[in-house]
C-alpha atoms as a PDB file:
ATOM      1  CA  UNK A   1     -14.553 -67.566 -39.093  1.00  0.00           C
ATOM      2  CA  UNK A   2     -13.528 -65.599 -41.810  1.00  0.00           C
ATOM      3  CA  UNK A   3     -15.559 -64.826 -44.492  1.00  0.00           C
ATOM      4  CA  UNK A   4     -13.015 -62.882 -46.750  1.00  0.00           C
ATOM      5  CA  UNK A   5      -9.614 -63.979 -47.364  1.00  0.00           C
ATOM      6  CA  UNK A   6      -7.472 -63.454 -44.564  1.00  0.00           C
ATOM      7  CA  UNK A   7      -3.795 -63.126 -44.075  1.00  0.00           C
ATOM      8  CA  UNK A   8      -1.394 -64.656 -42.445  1.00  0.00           C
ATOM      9  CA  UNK A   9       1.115 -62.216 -42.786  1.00  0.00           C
ATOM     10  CA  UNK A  10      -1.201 -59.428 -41.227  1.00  0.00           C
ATOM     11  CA  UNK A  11      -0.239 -59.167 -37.235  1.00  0.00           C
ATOM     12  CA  UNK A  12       2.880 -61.655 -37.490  1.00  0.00           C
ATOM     13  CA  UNK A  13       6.050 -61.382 -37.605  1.00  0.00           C
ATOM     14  CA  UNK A  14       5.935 -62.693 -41.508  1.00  0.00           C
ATOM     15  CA  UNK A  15       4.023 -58.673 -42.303  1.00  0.00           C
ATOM     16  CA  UNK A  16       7.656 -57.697 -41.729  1.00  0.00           C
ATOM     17  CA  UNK A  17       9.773 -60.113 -44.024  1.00  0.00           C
ATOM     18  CA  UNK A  18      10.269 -59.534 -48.005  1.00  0.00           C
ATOM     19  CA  UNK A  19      10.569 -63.106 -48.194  1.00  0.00           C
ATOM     20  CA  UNK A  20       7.286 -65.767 -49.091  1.00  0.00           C
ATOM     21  CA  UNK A  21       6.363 -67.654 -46.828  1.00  0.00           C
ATOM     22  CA  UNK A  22       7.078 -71.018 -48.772  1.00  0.00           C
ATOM     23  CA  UNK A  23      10.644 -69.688 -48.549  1.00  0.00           C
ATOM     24  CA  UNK A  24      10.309 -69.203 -44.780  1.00  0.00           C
ATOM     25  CA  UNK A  25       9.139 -72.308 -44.425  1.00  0.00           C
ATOM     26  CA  UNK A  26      12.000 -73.986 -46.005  1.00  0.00           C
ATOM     27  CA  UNK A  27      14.181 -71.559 -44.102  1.00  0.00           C
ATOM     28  CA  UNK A  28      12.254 -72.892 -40.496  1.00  0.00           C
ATOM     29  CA  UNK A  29      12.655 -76.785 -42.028  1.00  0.00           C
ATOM     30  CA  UNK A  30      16.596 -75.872 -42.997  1.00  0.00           C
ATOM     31  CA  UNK A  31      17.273 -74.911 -39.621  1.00  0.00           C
ATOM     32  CA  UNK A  32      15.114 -77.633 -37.808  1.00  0.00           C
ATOM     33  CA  UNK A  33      17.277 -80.655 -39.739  1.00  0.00           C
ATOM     34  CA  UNK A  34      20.326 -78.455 -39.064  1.00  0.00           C
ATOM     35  CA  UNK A  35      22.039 -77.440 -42.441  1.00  0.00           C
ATOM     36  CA  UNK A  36      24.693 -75.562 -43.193  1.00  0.00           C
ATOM     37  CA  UNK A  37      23.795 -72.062 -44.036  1.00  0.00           C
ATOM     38  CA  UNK A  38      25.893 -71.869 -47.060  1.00  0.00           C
ATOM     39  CA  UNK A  39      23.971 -74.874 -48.211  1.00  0.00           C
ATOM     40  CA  UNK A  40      20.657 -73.532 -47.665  1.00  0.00           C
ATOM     41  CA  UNK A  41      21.262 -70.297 -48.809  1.00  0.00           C
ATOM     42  CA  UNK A  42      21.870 -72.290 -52.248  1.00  0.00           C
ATOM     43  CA  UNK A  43      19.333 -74.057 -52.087  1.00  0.00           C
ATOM     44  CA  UNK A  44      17.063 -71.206 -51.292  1.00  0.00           C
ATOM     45  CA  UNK A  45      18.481 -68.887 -53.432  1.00  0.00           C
ATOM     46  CA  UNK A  46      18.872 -66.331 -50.527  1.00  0.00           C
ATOM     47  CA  UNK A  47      21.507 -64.484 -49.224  1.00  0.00           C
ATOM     48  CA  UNK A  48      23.675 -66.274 -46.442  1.00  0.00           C
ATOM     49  CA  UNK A  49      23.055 -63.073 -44.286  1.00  0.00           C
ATOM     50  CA  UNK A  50      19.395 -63.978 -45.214  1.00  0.00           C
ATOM     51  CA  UNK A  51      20.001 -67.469 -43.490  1.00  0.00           C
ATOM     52  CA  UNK A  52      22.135 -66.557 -40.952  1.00  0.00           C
ATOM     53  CA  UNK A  53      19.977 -63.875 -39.787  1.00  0.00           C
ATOM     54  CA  UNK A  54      16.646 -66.000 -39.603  1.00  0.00           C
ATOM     55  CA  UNK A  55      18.617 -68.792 -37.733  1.00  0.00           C
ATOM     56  CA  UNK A  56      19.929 -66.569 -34.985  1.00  0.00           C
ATOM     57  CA  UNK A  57      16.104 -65.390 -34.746  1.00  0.00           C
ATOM     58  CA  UNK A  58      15.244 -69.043 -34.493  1.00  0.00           C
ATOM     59  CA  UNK A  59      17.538 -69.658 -32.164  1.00  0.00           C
ATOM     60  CA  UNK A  60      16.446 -66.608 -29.787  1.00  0.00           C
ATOM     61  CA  UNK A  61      12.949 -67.273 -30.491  1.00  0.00           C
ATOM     62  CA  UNK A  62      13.041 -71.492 -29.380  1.00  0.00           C
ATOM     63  CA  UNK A  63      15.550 -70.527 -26.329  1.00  0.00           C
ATOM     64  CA  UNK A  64      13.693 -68.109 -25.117  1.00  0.00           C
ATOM     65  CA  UNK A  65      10.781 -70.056 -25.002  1.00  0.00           C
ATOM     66  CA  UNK A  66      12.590 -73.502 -23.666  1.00  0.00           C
ATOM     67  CA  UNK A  67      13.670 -70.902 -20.907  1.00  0.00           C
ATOM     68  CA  UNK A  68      10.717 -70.014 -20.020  1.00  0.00           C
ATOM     69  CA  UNK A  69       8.895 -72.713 -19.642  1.00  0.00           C
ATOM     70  CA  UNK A  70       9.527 -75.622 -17.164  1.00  0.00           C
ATOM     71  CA  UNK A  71      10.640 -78.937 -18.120  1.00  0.00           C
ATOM     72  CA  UNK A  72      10.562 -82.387 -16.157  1.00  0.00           C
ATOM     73  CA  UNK A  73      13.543 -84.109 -16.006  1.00  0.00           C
ATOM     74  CA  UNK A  74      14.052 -87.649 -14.864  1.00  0.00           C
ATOM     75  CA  UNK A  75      11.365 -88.966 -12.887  1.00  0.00           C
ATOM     76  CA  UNK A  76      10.751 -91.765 -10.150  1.00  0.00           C
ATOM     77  CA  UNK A  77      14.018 -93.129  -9.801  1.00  0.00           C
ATOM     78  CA  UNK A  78      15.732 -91.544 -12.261  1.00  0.00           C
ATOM     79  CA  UNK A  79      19.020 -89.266 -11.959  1.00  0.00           C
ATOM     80  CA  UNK A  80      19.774 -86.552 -14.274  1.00  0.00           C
ATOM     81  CA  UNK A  81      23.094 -85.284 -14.450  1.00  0.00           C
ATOM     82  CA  UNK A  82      23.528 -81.885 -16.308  1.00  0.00           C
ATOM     83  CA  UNK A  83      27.021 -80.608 -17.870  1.00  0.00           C
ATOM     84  CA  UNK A  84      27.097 -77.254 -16.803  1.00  0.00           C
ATOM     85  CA  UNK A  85      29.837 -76.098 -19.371  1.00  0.00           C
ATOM     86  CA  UNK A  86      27.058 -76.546 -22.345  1.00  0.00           C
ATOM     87  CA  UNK A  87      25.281 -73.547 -20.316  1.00  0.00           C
ATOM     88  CA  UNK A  88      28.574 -71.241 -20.251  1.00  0.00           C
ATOM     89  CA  UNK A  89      29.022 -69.430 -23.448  1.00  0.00           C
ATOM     90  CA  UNK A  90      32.028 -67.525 -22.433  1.00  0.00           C
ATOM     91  CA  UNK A  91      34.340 -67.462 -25.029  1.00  0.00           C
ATOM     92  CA  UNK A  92      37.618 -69.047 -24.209  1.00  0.00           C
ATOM     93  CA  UNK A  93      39.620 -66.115 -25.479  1.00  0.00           C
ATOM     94  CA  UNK A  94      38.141 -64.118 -22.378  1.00  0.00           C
ATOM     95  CA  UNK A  95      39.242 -66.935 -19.964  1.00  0.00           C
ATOM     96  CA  UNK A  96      42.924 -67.032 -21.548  1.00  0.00           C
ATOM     97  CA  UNK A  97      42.857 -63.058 -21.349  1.00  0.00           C
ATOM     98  CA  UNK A  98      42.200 -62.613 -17.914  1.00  0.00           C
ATOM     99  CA  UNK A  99      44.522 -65.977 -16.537  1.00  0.00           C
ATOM    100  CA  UNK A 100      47.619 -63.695 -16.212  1.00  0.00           C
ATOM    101  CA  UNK A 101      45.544 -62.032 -13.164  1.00  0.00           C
ATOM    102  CA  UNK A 102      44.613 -65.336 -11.827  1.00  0.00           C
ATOM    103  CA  UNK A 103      47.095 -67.237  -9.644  1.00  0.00           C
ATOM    104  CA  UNK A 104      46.959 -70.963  -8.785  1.00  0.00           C
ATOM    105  CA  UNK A 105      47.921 -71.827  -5.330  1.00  0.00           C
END
């Protein structure tokens, strides 16, 4: 229990950040419902390299957690059926580049 104030910022990731933490806040509810960054940027009244550099953190902080943690699919009964091309980032351009060395029989 603490007895004097504490903070949160102290040992967190927020010690870091210039921004308040009412403003990260908005930026983690932003991201959750999926705006655009232009639009919270705006809204914010932050820089859209502001924006787009906490939602790439959110997005490496939440994926590396789904990935390492395991998650029941299906069940009893149940088939799951996964589309692996949502796991394959490649970018097309590298695909297009290399199909002159690729040769379809």
């Amino acid at each position: 229990m603490c007895n004097k104030g504490c903070s949160i910022r102290e040992g967190s990731f927020f010690s870091k950040s210039k921004l308040t933490l009412k403003k990260w806040l908005l930026l983690i509810h932003h991201w959750s419902c999926e705006h655009m960054v232009t639009v919270t940027a705006e809204s914010l009244e932050v820089t859209e390299s502001t924006v787009c550099a906490v939602y790439q953190w959110m997005c490496e902080v939440f994926s590396t957690k789904l990935l390492s943690t395991s998650i029941l699919l299906g069940g009893p009964g149940k088939t799951v059926q996964i589309d692996e091309s949502l796991f394959n980032h490649k970018h097309l351009s590298n695909f297009f580049s290399n199909s002159s060395k690729r040769r379809i029989r």
